[in-house]
Protein backbone atom coordinates (compact mmCIF):
# COMPACT_ATOMS: atom_id res chain seq x y z
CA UNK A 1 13.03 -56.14 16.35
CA UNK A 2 14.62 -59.63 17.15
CA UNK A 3 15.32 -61.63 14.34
CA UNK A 4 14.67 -65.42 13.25
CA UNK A 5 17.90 -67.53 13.21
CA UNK A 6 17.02 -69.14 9.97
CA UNK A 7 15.00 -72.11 11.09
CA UNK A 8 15.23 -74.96 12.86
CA UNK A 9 18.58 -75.54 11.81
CA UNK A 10 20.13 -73.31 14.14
CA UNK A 11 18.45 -74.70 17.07
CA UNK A 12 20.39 -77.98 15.80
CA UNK A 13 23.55 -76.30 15.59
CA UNK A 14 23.61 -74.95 18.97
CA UNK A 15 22.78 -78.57 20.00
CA UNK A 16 25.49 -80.18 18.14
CA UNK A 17 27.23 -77.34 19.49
CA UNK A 18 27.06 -78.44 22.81
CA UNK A 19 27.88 -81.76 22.04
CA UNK A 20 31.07 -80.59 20.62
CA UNK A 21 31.68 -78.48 23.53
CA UNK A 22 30.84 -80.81 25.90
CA UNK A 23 32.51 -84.17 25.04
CA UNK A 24 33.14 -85.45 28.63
CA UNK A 25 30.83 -87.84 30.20
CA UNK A 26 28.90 -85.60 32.53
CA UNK A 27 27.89 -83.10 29.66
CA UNK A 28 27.14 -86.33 27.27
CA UNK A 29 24.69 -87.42 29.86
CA UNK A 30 23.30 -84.65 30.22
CA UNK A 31 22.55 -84.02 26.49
CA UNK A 32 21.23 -87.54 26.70
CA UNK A 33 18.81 -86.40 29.20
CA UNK A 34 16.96 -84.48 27.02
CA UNK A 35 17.49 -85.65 23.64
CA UNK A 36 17.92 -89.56 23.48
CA UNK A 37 15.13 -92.06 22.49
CA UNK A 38 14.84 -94.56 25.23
CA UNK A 39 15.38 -97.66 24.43
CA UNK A 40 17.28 -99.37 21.02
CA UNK A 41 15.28 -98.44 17.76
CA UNK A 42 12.75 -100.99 16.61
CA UNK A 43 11.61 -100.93 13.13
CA UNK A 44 8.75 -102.60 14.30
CA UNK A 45 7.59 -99.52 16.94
CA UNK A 46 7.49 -96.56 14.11
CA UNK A 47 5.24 -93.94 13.41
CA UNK A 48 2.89 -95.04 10.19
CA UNK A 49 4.30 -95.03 7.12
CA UNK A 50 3.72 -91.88 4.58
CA UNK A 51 1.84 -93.04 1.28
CA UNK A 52 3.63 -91.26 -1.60
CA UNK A 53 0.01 -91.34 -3.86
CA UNK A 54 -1.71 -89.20 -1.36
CA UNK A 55 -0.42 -84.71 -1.43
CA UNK A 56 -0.33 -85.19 2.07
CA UNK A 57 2.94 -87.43 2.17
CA UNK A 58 4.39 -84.21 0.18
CA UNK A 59 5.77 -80.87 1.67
CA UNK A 60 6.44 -79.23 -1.62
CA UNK A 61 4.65 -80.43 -5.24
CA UNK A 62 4.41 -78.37 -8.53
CA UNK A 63 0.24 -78.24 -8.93
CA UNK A 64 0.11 -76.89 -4.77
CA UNK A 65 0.99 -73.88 -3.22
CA UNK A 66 3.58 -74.29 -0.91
CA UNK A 67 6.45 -72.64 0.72
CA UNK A 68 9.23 -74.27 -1.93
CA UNK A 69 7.16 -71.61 -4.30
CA UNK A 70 9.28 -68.78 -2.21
CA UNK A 71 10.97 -66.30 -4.26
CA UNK A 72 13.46 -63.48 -3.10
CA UNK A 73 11.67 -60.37 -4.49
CA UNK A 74 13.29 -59.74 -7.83
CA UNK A 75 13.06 -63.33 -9.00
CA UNK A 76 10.26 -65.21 -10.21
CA UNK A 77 9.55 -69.07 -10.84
CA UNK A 78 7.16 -71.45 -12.56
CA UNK A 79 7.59 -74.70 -12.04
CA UNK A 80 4.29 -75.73 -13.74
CA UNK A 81 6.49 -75.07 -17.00
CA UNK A 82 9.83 -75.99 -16.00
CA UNK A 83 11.62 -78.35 -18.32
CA UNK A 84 12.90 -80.46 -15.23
CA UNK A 85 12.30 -81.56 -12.04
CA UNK A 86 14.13 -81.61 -8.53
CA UNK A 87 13.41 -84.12 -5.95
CA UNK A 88 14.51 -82.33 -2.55
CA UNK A 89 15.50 -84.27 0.41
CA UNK A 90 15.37 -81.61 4.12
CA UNK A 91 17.53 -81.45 6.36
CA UNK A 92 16.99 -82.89 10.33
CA UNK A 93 14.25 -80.79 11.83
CA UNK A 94 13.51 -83.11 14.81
CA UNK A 95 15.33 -83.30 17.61
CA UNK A 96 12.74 -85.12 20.18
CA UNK A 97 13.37 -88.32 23.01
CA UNK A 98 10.16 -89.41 22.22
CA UNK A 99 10.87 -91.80 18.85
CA UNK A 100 13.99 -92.75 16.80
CA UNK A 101 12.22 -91.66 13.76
CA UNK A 102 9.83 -88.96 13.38
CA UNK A 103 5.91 -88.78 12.25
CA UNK A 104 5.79 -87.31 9.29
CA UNK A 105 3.36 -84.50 11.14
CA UNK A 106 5.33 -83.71 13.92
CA UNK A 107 4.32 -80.57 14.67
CA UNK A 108 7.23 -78.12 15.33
CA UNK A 109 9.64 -80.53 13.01
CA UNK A 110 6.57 -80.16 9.96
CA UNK A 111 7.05 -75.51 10.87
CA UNK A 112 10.57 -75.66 10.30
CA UNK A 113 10.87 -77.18 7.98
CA UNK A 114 7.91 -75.71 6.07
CA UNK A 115 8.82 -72.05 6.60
CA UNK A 116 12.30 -72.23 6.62
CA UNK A 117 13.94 -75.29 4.90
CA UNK A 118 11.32 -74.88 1.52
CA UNK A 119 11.41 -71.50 1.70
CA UNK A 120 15.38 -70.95 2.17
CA UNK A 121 16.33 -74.42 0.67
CA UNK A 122 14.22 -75.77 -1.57
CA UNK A 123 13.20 -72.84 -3.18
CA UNK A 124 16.29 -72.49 -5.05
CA UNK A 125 15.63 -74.88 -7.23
CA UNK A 126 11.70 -73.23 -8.34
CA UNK A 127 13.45 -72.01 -11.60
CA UNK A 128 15.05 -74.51 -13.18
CA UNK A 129 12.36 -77.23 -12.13
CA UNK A 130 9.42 -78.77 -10.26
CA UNK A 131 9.94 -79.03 -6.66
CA UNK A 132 9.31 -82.11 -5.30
CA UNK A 133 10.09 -82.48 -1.58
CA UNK A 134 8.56 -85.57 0.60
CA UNK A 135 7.90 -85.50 3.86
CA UNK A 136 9.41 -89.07 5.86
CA UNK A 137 10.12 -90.20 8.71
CA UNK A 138 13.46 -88.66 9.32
CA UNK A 139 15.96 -89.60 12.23
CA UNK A 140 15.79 -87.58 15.45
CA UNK A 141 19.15 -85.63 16.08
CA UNK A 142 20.42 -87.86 18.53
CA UNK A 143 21.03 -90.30 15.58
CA UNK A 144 24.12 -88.24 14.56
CA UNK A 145 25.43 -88.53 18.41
CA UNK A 146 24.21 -92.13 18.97
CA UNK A 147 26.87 -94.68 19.20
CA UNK A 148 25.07 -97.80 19.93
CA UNK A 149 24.42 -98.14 16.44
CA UNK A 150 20.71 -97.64 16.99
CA UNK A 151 21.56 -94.10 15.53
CA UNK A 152 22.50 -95.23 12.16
CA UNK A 153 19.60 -98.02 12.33
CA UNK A 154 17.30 -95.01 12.06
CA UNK A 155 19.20 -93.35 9.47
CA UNK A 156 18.43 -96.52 7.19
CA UNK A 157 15.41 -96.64 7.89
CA UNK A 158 14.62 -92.94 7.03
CA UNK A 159 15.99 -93.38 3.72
CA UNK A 160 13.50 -96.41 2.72
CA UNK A 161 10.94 -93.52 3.01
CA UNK A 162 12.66 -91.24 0.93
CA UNK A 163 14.02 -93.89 -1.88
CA UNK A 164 10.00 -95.04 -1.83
CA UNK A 165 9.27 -91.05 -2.26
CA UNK A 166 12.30 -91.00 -4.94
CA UNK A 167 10.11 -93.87 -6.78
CA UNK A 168 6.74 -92.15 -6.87
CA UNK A 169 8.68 -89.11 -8.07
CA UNK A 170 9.77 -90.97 -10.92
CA UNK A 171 6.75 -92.19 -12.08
CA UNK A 172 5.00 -88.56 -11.94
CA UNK A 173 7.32 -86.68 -13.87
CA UNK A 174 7.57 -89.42 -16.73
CA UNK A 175 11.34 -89.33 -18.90
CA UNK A 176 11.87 -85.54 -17.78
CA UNK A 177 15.16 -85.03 -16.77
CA UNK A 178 15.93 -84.32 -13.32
CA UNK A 179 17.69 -82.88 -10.14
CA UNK A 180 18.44 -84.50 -6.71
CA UNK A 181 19.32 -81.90 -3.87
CA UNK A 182 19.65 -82.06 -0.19
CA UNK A 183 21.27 -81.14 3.24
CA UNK A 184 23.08 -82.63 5.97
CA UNK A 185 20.50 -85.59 6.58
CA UNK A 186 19.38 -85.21 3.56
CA UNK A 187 22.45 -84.46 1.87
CA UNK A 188 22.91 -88.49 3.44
CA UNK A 189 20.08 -89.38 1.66
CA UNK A 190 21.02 -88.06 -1.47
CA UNK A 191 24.56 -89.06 -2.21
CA UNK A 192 23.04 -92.81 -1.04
CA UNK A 193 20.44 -92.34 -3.81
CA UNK A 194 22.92 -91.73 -6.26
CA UNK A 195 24.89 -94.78 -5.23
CA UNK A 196 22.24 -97.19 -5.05
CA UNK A 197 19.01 -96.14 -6.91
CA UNK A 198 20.41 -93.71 -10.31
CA UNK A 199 24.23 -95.41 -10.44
CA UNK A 200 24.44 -98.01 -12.75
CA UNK A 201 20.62 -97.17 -14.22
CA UNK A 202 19.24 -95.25 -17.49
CA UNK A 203 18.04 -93.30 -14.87
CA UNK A 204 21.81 -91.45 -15.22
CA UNK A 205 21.20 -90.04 -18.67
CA UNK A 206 18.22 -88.13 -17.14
CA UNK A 207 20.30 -86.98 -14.24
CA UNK A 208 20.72 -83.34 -14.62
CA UNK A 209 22.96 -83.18 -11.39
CA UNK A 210 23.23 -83.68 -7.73
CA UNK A 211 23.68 -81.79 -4.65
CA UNK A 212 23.76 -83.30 -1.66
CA UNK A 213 25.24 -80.31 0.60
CA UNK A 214 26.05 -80.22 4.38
CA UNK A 215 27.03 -84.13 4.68
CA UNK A 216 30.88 -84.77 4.13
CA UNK A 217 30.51 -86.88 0.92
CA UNK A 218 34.09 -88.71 0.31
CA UNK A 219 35.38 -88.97 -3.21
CA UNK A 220 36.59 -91.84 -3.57
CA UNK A 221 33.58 -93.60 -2.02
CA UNK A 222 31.86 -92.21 -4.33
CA UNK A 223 33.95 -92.83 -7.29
CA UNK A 224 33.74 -96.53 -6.10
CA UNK A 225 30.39 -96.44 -5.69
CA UNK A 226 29.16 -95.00 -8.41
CA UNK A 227 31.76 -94.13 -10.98
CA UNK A 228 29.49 -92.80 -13.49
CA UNK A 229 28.71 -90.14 -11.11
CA UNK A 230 31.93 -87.55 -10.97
CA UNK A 231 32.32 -84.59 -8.99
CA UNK A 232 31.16 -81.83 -10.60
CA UNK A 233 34.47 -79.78 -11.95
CA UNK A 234 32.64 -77.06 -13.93
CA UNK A 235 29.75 -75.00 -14.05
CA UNK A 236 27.84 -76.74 -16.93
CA UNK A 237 28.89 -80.29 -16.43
CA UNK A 238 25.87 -82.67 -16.29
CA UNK A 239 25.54 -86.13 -14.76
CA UNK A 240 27.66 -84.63 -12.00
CA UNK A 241 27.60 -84.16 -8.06
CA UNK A 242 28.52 -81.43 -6.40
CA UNK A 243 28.79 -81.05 -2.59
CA UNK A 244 30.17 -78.59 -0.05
CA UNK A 245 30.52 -78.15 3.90
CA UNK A 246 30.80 -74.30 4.60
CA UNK A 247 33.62 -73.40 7.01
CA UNK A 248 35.68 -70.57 7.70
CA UNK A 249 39.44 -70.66 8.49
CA UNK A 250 38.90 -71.54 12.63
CA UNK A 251 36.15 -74.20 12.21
CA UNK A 252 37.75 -77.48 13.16
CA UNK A 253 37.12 -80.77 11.21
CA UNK A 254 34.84 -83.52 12.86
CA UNK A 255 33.76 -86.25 11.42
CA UNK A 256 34.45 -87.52 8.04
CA UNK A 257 34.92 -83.75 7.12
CA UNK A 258 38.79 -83.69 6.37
CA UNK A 259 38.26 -86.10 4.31
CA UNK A 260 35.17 -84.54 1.94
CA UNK A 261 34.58 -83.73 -1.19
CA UNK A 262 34.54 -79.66 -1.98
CA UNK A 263 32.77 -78.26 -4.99
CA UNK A 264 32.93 -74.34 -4.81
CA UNK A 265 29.60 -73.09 -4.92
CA UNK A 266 30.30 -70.33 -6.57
CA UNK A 267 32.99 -70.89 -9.67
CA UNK A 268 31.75 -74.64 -9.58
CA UNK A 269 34.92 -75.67 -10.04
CA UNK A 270 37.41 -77.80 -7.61
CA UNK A 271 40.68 -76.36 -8.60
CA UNK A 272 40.87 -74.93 -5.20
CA UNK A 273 41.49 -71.26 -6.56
CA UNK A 274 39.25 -68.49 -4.59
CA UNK A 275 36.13 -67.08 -5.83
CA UNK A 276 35.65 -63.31 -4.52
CA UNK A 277 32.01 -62.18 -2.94
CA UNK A 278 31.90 -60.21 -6.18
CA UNK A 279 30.20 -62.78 -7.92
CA UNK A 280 27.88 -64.18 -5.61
CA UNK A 281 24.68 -63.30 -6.83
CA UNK A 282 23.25 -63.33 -3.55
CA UNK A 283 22.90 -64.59 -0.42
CA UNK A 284 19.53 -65.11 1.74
CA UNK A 285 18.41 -64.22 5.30
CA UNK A 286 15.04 -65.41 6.07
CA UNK A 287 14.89 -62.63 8.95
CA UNK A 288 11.95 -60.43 10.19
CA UNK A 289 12.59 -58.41 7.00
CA UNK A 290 13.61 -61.06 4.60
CA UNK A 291 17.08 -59.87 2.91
CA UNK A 292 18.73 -61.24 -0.40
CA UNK A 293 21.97 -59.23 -1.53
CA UNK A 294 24.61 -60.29 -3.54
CA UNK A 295 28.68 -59.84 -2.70
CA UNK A 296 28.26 -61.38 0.85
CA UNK A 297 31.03 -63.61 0.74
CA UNK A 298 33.60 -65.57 -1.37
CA UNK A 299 34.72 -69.10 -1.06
CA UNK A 300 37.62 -71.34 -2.02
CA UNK A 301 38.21 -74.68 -1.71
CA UNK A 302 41.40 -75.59 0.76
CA UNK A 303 41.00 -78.59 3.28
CA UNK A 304 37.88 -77.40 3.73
CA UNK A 305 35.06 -74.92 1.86
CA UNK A 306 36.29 -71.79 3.11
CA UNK A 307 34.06 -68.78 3.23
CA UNK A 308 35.42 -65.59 3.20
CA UNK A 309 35.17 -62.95 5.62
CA UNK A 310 31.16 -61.47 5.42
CA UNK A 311 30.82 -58.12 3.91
CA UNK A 312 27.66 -56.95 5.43
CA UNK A 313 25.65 -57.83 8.65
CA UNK A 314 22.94 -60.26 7.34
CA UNK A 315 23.91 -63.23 8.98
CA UNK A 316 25.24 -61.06 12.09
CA UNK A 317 22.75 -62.88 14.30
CA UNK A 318 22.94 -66.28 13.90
CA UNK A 319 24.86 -68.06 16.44
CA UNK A 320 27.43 -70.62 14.89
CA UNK A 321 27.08 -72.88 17.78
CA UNK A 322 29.21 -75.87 16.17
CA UNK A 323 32.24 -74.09 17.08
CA UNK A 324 34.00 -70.97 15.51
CA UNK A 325 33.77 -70.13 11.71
CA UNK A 326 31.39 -73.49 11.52
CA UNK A 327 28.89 -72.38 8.99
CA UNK A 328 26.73 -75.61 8.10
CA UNK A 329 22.96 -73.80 8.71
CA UNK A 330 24.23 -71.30 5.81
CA UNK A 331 25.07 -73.88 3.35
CA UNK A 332 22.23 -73.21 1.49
CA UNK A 333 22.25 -69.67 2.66
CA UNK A 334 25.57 -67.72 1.59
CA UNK A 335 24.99 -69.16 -2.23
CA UNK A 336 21.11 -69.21 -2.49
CA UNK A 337 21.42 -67.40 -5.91
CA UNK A 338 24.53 -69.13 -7.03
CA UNK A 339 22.86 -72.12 -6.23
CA UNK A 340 19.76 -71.21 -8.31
CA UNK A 341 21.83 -70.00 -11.03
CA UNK A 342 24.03 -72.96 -11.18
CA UNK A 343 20.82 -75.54 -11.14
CA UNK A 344 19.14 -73.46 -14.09
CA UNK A 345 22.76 -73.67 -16.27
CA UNK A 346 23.06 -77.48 -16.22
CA UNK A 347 19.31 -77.83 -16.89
CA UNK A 348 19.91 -75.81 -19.71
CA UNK A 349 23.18 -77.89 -20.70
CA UNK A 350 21.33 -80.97 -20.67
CA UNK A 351 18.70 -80.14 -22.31
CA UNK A 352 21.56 -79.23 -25.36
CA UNK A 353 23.44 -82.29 -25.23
């Protein structure tokens, strides 16, 4: 029986994949062919705006059943009692020509998203606190390729949606303390949340922490940004960020990525000394037969999060398209349970200080 490559995410990998692979001008066009928007982006021609007051702007919410409700068997959740919340920001799940931006309803952006991202993302968070997770209108791919600067145009405008969801999530969970999580576009989002919207605020005393994965978020922007914000440097610090890009010992550096922050998902710490797969509490594989086992792999914090070698076959099918050892669709993956573990700990923490 074939299995599911965890989402949409690996379709975008093997895209950015070929992108990587195929830098010269003949295999850019071509990958233009197919995936750019034509035309500059216009804020004025967008899809309508989501309204945050209505469940349907909303992919995941505490009082509805939805797919951030996911549990590996073995674990449980109930976020109508949780003491926090966690506003969730997904990942890119569109990858159309036809708009810089995508409707909130697209239809096989809204499936990935919903059975894979909330299930294998989101869900992490359904123990330590009510999932909140809006839909917007989130850039198209070709926004991370785009060079014309039309690209980053819809990138803003993206996270107006989400800072306008980040409001309305506010005001529903009163003075609660909180959680912001995200990846790769939304890991964007996130870390410009904390530097614009929470920095500076009261809203940072209710911060429980941050963890804007998959995007290469640079210290010392950050730290000049918003220096009441630090990188998270141990398990049970609160008010913190912390932020990871998981690669293995071949993956080449693009991007900003040499240059990222690295919080070790699994000893939390940034002292760049290795954590073995012992003490991963487990790692998830949304596959045909859906598979959470702990010990699957270590990581340590170099020039780069590097993740061990695996110990079993879970993740034996997914095609790591951005290039050897490039592990960004497992982010959330390989330390689903440290993840959830970690998130339940500084709730905990805060709620003590």
């Amino acid at each position: 029986m074939l299995k599911w490559l965890i989402g949409l995410g690996v379709v975008v990998a093997v895209l950015l994949g070929t992108a990587f692979l195929f830098k010269d001008q003949i295999g850019r066009a071509a990958m233009a062919s197919q995936l750019k928007p034509s035309g500059a982006f216009d804020a004025t021609d967008v899809p309508p705006a989501p309204d945050y007051s209505q469940i349907s702007a909303w992919a995941a919410l505490p009082e509805i059943d939805d797919n951030a409700d996911f549990t590996p068997q073995g674990l449980s959740e109930d976020q109508l009692a949780a003491p926090a919340a966690v506003f969730f920001v997904h990942p890119t799940t569109y990858i159309s020509k036809d708009s810089w931006v995508a409707p909130i309803d697209a239809p096989e952006a809204t499936a990935y998203m919903e059975n894979f991202v909330l299930r294998g993302q989101a869900s992490s968070f359904n123990d330590c606190c009510a999932v909140f997770a809006p839909r917007y209108r989130q850039a198209t791919f070709w926004s991370f390729i785009d060079e014309t600067g039309s690209g980053e145009a819809a990138r803003d405008f993206a996270y107006q949606d989400v800072e306008r969801a980040f409001d309305v999530f506010l005001e529903r969970i009163g003075d609660a303390p909180f959680v912001v999580a995200g990846h790769s576009q939304g890991g964007e989002h996130v870390a410009r949340l904390l530097k614009e919207r929470i920095s500076a605020t009261p809203l940072v005393d209710r911060l429980v922490a941050a963890y804007p994965v998959g995007w290469p978020v640079i210290a010392e922007d950050m730290t000049a940004s918003a220096p009441d914000i630090p990188l998270c440097s141990a398990p049970d610090e609160t008010g913190c960020y912390a932020t990871w890009n998981s690669l293995g010992p071949k993956a080449r550096l693009w991007g900003d990525m040499a240059d990222a922050a690295c919080v070790n998902p699994l000893s939390w710490t940034t002292d760049g000394a290795p954590a073995a797969a012992s003490i991963n509490p487990g790692s998830l594989s949304l596959t045909d037969e859906v598979r959470y086992e702990p010990g699957v792999t270590g990581a340590q914090c170099t020039d780069r999060l590097l993740v061990g070698s695996f110990q079993n076959d879970m993740f034996a099918d997914v095609q790591m398209n951005l290039g050897p050892d490039n592990f960004h669709v497992l982010d959330y993956a390989l330390f689903y349970g440290a993840i959830r573990e970690n998130a339940t700990r500084r709730v905990t923490a805060h709620l003590e200080d």
